[in-house]
PDB file of N, CA and C in Angstrom:
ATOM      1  N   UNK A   1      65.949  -3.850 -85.811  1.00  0.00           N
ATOM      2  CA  UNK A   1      67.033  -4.464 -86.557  1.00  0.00           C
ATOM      3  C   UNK A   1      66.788  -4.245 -88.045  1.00  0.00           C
ATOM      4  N   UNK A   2      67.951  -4.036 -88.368  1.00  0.00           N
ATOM      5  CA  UNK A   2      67.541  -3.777 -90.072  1.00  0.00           C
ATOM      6  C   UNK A   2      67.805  -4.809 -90.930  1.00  0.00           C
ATOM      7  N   UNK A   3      66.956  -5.228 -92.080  1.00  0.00           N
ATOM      8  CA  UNK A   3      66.668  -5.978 -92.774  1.00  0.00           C
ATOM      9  C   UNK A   3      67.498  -6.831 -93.777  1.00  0.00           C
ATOM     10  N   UNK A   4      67.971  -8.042 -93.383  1.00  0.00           N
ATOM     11  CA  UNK A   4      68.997  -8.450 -93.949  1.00  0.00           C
ATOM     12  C   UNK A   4      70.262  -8.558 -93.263  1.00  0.00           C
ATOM     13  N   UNK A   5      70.544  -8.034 -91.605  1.00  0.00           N
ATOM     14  CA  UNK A   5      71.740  -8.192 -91.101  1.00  0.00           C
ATOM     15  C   UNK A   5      70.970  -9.198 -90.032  1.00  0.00           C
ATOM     16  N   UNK A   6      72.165  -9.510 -89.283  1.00  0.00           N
ATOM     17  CA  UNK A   6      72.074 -10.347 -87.718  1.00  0.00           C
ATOM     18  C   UNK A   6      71.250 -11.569 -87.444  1.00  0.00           C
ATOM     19  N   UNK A   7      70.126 -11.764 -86.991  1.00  0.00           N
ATOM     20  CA  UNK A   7      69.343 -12.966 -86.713  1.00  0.00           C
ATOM     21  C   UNK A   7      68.776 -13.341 -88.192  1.00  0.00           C
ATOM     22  N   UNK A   8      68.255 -12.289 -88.928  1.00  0.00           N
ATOM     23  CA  UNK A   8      67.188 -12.351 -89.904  1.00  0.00           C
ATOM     24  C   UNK A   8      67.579 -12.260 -91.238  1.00  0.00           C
ATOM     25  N   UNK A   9      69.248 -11.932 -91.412  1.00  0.00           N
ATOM     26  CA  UNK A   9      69.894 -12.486 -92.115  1.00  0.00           C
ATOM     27  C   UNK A   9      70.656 -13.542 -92.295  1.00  0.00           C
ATOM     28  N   UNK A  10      70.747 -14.405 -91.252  1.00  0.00           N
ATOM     29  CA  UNK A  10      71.469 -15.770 -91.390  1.00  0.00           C
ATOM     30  C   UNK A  10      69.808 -16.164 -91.932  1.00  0.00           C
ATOM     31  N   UNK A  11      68.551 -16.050 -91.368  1.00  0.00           N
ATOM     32  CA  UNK A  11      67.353 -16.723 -91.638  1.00  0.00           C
ATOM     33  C   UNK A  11      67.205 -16.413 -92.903  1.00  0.00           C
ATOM     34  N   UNK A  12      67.280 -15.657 -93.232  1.00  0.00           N
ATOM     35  CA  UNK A  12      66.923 -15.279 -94.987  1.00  0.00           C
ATOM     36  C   UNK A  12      67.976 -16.566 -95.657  1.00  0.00           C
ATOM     37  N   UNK A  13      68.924 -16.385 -95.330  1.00  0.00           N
ATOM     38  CA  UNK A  13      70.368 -17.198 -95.872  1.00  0.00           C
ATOM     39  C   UNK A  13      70.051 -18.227 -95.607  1.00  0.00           C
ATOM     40  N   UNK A  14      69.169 -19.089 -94.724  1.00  0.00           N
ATOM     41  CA  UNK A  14      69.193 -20.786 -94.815  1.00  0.00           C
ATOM     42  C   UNK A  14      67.461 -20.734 -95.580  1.00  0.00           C
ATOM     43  N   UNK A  15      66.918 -19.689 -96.301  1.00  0.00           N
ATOM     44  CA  UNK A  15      65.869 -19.941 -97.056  1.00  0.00           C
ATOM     45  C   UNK A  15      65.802 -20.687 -97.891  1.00  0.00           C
ATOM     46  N   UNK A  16      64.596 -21.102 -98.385  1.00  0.00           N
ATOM     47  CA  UNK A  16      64.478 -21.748 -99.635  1.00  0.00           C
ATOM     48  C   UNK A  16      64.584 -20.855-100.890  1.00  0.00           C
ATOM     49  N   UNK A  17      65.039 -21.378-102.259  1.00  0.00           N
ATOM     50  CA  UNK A  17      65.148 -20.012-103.141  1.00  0.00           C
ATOM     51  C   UNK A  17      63.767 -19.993-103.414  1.00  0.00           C
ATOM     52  N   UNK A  18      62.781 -20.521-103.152  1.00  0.00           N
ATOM     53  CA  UNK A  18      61.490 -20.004-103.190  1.00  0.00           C
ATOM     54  C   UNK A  18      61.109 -19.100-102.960  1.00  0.00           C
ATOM     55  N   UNK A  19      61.753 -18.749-101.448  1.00  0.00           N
ATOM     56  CA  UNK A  19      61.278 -17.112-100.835  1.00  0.00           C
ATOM     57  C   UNK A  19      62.081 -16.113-100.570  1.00  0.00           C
ATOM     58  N   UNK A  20      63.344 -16.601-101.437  1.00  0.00           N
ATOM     59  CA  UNK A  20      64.055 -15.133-101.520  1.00  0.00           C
ATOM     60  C   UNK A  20      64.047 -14.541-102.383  1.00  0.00           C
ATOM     61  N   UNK A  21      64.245 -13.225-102.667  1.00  0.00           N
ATOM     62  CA  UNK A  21      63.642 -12.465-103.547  1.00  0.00           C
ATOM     63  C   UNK A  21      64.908 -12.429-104.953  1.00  0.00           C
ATOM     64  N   UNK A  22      64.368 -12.573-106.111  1.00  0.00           N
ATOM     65  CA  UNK A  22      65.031 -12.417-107.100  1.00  0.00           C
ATOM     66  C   UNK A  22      64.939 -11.665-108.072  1.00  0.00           C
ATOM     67  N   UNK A  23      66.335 -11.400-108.709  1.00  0.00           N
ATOM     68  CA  UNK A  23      66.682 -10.117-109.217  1.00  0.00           C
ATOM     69  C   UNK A  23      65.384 -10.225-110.676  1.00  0.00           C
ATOM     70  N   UNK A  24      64.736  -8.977-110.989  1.00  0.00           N
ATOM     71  CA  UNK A  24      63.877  -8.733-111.891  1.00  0.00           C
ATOM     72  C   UNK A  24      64.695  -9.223-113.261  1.00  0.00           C
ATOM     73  N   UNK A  25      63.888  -9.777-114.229  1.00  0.00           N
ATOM     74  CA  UNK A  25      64.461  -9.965-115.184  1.00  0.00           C
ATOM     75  C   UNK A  25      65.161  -8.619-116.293  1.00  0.00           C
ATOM     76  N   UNK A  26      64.785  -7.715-116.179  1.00  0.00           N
ATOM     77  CA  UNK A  26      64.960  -6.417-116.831  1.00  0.00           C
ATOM     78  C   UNK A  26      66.227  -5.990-116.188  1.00  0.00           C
ATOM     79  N   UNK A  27      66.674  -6.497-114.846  1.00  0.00           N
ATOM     80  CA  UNK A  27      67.730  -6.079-114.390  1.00  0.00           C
ATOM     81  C   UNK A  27      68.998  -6.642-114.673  1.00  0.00           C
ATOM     82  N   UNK A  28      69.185  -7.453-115.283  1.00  0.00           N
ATOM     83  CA  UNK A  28      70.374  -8.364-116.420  1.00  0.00           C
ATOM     84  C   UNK A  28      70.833  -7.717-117.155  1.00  0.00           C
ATOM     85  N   UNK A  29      71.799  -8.629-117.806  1.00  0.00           N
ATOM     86  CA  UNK A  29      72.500  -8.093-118.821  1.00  0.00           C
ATOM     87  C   UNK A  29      72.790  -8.987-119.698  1.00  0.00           C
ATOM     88  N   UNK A  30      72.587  -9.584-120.929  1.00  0.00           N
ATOM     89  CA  UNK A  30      73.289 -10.844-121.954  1.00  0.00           C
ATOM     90  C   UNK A  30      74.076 -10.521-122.461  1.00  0.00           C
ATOM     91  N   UNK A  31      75.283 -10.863-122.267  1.00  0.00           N
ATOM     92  CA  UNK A  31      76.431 -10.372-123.388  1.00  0.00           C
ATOM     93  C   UNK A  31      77.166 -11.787-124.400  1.00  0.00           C
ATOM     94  N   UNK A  32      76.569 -11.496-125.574  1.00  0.00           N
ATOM     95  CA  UNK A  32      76.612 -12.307-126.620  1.00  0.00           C
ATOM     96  C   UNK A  32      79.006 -12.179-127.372  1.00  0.00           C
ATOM     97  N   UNK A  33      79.214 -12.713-126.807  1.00  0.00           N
ATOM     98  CA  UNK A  33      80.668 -12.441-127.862  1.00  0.00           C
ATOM     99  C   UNK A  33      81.086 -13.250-128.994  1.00  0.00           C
ATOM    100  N   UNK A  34      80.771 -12.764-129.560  1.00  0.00           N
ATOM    101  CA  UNK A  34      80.667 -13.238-131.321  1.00  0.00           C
ATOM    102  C   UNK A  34      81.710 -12.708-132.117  1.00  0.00           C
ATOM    103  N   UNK A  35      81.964 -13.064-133.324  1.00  0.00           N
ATOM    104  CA  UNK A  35      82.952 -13.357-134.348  1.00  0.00           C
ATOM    105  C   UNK A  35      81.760 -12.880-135.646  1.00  0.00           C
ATOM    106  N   UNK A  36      82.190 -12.300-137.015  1.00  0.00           N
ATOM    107  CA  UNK A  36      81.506 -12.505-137.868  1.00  0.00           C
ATOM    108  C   UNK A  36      81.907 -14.024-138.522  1.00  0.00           C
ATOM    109  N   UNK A  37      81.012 -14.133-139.203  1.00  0.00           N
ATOM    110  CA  UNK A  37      81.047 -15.156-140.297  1.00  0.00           C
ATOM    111  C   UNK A  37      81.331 -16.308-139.243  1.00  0.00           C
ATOM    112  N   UNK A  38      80.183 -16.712-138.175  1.00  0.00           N
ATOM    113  CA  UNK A  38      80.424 -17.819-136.722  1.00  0.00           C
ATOM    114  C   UNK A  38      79.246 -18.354-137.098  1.00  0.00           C
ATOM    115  N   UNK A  39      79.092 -19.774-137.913  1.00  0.00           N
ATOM    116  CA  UNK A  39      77.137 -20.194-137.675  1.00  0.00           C
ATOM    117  C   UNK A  39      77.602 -20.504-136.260  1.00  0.00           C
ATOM    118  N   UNK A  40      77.990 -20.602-135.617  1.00  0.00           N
ATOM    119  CA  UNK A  40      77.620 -21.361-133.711  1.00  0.00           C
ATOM    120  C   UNK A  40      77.066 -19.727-133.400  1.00  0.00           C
ATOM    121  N   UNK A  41      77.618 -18.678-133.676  1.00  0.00           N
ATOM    122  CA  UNK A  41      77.537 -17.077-132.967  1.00  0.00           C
ATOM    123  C   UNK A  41      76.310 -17.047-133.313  1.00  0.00           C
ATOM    124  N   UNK A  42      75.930 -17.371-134.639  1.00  0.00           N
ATOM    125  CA  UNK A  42      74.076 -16.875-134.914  1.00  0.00           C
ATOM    126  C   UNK A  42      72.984 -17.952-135.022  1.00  0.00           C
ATOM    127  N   UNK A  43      73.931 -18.746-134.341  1.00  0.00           N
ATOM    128  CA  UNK A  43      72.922 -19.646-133.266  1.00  0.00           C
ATOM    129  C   UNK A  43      72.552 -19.522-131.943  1.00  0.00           C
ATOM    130  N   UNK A  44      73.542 -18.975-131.472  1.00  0.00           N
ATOM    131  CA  UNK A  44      73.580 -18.687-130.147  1.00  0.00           C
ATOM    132  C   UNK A  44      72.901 -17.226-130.412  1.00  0.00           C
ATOM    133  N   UNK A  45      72.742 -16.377-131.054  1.00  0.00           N
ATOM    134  CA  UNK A  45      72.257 -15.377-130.946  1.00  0.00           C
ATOM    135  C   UNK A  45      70.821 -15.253-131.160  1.00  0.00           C
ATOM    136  N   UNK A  46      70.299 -16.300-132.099  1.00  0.00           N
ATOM    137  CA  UNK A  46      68.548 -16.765-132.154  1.00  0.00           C
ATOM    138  C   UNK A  46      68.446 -16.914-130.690  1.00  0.00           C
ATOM    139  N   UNK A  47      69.022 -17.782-130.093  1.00  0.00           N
ATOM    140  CA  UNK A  47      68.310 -18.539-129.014  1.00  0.00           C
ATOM    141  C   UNK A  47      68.282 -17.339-128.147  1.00  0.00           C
ATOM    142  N   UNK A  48      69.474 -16.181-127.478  1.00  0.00           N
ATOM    143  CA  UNK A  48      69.486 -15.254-127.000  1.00  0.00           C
ATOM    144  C   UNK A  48      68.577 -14.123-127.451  1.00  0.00           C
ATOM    145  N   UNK A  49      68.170 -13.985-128.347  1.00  0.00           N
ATOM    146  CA  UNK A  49      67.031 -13.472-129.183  1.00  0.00           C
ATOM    147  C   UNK A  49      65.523 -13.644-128.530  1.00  0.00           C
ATOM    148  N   UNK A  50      65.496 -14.651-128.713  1.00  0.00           N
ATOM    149  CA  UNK A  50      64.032 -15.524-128.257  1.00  0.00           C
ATOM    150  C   UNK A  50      63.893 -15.433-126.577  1.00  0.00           C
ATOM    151  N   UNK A  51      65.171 -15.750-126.074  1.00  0.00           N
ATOM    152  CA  UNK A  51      64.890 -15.390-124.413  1.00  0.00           C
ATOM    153  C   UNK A  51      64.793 -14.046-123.774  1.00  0.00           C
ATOM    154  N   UNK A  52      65.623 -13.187-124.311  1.00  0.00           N
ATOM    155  CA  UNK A  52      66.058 -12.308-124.004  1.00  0.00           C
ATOM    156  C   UNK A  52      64.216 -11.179-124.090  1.00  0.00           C
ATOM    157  N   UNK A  53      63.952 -11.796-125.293  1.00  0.00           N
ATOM    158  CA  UNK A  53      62.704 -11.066-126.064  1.00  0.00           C
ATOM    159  C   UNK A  53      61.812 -11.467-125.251  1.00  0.00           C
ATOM    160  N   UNK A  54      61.104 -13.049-124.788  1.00  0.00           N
ATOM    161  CA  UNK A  54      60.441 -13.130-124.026  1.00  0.00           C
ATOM    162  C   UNK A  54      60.099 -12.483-122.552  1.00  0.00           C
ATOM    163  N   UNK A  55      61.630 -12.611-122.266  1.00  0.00           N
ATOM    164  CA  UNK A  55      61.894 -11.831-120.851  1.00  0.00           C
ATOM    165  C   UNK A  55      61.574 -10.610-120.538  1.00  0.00           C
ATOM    166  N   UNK A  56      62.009  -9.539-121.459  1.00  0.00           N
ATOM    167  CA  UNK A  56      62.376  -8.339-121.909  1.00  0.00           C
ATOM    168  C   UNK A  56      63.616  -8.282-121.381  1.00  0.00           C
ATOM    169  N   UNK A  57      64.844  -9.357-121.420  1.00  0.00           N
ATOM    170  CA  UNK A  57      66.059  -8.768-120.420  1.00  0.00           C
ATOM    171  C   UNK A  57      66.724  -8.259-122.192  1.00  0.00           C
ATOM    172  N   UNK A  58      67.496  -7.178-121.594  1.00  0.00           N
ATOM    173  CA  UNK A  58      68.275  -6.877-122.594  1.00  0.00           C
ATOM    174  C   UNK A  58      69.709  -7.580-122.901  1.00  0.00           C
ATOM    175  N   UNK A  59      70.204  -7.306-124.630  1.00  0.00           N
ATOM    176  CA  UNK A  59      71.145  -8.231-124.458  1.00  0.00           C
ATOM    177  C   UNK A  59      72.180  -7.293-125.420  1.00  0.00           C
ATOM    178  N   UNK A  60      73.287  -7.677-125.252  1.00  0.00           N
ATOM    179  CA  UNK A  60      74.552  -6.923-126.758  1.00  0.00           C
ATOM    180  C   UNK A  60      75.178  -7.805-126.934  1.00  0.00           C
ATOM    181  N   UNK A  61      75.558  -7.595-128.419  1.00  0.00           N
ATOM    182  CA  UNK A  61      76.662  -8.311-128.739  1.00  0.00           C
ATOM    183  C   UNK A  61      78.066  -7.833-128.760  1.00  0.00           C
ATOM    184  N   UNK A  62      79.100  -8.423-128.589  1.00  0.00           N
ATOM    185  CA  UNK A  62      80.296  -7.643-128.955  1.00  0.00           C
ATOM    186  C   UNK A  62      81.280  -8.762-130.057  1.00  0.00           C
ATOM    187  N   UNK A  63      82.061  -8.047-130.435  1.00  0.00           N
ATOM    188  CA  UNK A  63      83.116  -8.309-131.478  1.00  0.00           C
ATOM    189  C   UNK A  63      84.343  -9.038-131.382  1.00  0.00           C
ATOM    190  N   UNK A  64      84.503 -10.125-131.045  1.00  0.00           N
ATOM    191  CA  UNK A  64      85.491 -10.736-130.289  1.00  0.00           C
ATOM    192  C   UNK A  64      86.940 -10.028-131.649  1.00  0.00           C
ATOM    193  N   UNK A  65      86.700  -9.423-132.404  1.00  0.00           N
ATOM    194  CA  UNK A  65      88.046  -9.226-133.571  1.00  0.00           C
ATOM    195  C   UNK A  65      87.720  -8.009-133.125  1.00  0.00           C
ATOM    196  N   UNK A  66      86.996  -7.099-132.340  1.00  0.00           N
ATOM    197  CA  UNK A  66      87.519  -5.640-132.239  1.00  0.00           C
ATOM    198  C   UNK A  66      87.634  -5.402-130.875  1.00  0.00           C
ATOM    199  N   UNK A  67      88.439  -6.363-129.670  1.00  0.00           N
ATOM    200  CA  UNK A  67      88.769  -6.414-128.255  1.00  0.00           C
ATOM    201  C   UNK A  67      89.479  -6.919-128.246  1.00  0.00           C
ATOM    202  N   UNK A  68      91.045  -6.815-128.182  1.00  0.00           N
ATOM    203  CA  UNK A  68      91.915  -7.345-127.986  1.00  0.00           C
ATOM    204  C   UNK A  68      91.877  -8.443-126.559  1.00  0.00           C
ATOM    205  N   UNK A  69      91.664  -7.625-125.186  1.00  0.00           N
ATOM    206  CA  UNK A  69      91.055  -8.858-124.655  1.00  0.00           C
ATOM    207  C   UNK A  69      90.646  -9.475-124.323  1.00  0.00           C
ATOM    208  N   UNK A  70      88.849  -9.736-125.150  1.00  0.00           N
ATOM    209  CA  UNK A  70      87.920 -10.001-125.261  1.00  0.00           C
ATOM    210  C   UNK A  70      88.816 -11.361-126.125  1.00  0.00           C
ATOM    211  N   UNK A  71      89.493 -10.888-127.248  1.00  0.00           N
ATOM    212  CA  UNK A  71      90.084 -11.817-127.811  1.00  0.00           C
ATOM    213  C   UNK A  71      91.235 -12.895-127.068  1.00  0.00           C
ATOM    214  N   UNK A  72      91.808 -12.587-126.150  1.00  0.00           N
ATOM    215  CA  UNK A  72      92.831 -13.109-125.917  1.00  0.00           C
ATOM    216  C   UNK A  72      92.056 -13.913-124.866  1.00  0.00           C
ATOM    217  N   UNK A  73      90.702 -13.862-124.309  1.00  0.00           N
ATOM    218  CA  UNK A  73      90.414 -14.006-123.154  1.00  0.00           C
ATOM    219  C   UNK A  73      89.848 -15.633-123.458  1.00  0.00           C
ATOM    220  N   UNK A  74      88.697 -15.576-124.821  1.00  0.00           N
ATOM    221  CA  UNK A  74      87.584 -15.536-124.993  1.00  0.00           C
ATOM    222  C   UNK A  74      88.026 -16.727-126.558  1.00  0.00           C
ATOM    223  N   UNK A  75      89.394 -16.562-127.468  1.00  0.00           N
ATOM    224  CA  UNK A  75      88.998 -17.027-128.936  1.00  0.00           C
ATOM    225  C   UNK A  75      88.491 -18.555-129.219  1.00  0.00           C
ATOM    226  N   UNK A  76      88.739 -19.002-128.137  1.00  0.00           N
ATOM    227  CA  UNK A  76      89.169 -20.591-128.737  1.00  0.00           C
ATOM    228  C   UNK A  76      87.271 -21.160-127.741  1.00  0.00           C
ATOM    229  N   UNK A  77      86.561 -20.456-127.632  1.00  0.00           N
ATOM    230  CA  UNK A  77      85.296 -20.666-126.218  1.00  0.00           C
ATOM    231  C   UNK A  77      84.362 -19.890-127.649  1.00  0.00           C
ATOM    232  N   UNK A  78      84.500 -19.446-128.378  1.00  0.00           N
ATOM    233  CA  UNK A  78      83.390 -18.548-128.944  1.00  0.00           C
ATOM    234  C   UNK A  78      82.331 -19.552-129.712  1.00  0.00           C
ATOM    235  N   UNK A  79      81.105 -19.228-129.840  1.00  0.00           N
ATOM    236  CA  UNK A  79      80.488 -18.079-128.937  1.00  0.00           C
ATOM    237  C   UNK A  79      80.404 -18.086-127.693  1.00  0.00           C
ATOM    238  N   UNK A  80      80.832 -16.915-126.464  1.00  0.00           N
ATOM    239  CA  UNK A  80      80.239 -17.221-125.145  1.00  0.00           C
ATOM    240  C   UNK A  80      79.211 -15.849-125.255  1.00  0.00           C
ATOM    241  N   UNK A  81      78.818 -16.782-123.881  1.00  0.00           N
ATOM    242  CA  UNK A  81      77.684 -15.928-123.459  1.00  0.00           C
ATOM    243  C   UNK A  81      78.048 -15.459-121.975  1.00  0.00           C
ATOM    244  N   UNK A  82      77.829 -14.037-121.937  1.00  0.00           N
ATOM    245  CA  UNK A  82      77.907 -14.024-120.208  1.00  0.00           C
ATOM    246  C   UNK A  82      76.313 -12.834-119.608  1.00  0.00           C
ATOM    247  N   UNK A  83      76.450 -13.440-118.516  1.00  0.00           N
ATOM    248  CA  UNK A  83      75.075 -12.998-117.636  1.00  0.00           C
ATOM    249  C   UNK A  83      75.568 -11.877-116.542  1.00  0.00           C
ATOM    250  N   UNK A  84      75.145 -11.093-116.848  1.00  0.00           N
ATOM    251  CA  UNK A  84      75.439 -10.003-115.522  1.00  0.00           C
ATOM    252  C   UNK A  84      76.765 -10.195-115.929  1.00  0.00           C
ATOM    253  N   UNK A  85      77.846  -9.876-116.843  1.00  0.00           N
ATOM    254  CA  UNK A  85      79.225  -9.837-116.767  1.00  0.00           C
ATOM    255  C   UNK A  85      80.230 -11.715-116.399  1.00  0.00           C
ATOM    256  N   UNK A  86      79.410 -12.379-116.128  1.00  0.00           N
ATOM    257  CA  UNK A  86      79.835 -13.350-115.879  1.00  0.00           C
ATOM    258  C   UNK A  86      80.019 -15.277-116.897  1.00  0.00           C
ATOM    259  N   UNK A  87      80.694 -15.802-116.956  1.00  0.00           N
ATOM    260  CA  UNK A  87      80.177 -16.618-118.219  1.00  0.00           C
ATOM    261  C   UNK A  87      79.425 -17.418-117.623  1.00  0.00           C
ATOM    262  N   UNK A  88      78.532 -17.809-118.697  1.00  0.00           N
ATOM    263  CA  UNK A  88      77.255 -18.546-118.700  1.00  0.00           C
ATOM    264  C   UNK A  88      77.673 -19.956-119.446  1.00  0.00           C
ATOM    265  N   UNK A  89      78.375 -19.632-120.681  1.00  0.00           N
ATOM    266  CA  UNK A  89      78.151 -20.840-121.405  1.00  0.00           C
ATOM    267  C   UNK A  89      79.213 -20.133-122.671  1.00  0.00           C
ATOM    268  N   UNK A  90      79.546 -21.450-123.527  1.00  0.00           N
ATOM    269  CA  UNK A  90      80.228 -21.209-124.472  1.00  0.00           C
ATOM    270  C   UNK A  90      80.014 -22.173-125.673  1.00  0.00           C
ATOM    271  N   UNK A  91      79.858 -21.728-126.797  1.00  0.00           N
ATOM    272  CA  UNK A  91      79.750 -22.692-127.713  1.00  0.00           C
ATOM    273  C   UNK A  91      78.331 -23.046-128.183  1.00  0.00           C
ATOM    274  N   UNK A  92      77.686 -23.624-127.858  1.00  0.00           N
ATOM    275  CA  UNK A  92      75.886 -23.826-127.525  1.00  0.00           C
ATOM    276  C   UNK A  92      75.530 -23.115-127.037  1.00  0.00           C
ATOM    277  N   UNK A  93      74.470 -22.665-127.124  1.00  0.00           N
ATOM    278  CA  UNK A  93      73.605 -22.293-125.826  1.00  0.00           C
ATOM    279  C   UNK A  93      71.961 -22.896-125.946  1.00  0.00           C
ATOM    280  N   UNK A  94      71.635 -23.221-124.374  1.00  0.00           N
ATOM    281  CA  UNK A  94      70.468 -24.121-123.946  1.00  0.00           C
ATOM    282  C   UNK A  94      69.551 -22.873-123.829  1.00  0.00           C
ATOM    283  N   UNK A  95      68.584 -22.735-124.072  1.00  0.00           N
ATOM    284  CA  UNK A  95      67.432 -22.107-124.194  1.00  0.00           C
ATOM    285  C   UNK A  95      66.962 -22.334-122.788  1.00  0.00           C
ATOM    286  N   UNK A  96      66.433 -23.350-122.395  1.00  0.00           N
ATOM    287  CA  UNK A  96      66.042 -23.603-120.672  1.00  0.00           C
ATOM    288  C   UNK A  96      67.032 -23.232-119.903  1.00  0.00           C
ATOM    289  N   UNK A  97      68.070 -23.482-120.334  1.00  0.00           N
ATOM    290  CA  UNK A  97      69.419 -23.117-119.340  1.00  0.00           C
ATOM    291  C   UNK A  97      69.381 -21.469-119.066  1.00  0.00           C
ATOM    292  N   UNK A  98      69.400 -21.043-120.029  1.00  0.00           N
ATOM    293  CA  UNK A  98      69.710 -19.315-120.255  1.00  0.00           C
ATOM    294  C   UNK A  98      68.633 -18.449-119.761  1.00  0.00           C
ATOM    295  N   UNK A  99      67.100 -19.427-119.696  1.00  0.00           N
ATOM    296  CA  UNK A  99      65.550 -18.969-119.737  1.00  0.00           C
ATOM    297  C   UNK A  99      65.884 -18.847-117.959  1.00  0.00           C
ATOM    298  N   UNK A 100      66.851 -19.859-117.027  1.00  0.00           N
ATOM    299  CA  UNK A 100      66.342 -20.582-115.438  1.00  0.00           C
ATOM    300  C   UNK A 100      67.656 -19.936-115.109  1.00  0.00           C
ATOM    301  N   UNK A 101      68.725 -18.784-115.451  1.00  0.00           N
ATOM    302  CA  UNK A 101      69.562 -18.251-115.354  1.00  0.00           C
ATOM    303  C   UNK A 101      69.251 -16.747-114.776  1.00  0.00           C
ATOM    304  N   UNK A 102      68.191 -16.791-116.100  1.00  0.00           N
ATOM    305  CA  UNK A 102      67.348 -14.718-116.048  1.00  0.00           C
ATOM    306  C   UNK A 102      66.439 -14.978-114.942  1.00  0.00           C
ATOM    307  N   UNK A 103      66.200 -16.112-114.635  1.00  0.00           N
ATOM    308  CA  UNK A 103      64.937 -15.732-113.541  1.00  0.00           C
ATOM    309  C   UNK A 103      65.218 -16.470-112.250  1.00  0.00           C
ATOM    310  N   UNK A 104      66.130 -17.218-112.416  1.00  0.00           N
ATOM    311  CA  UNK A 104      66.783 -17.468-110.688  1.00  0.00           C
ATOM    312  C   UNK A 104      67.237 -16.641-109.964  1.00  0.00           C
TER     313      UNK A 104
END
């Protein structure tokens, strides 16, 4: 049987996240969407800084004034943050939060 289907994938699936295997931190993505002239954006971008650096996960920023709809999506939430393409957070960002995100 191959690994991950039928008996031994429902068993993997009622695991603890203890022993299932999780994605490497290098395998992420942080995507910072920022504004110039934002103190919340280069706050949020220290803290993404500091995790990202510890981790080694990589991170970008983008331009919420040069994506139309990045802008339309995104203006009134900035700064967000998204993980693997997905949002994480907006406005603040938690350092433990963002740190138990990359490595869950």
């Amino acid at each position: 049987m191959r690994s991950g289907t039928g008996t031994e994938g429902a068993r993997m699936a009622g695991m603890s996240p203890l022993f299932r295997r999780r994605a490497e931190p290098r395998a992420r993505l942080v995507t910072l969407i920022r504004k110039p002239g934002c103190h919340l954006c280069d706050d949020a971008q220290a803290v993404i800084e500091k995790v990202c650096g510890d981790l080694g996960v990589p991170w970008e920023p983008k331009d919420i004034t040069e994506d139309r709809e990045l802008h339309d999506r995104y203006w009134e939430q900035i700064p967000v943050v998204l993980v693997d393409g997905e949002q994480h957070t907006f406005w603040r960002v938690n350092e433990e939060r963002l740190r138990r995100a990359l490595t869950d």
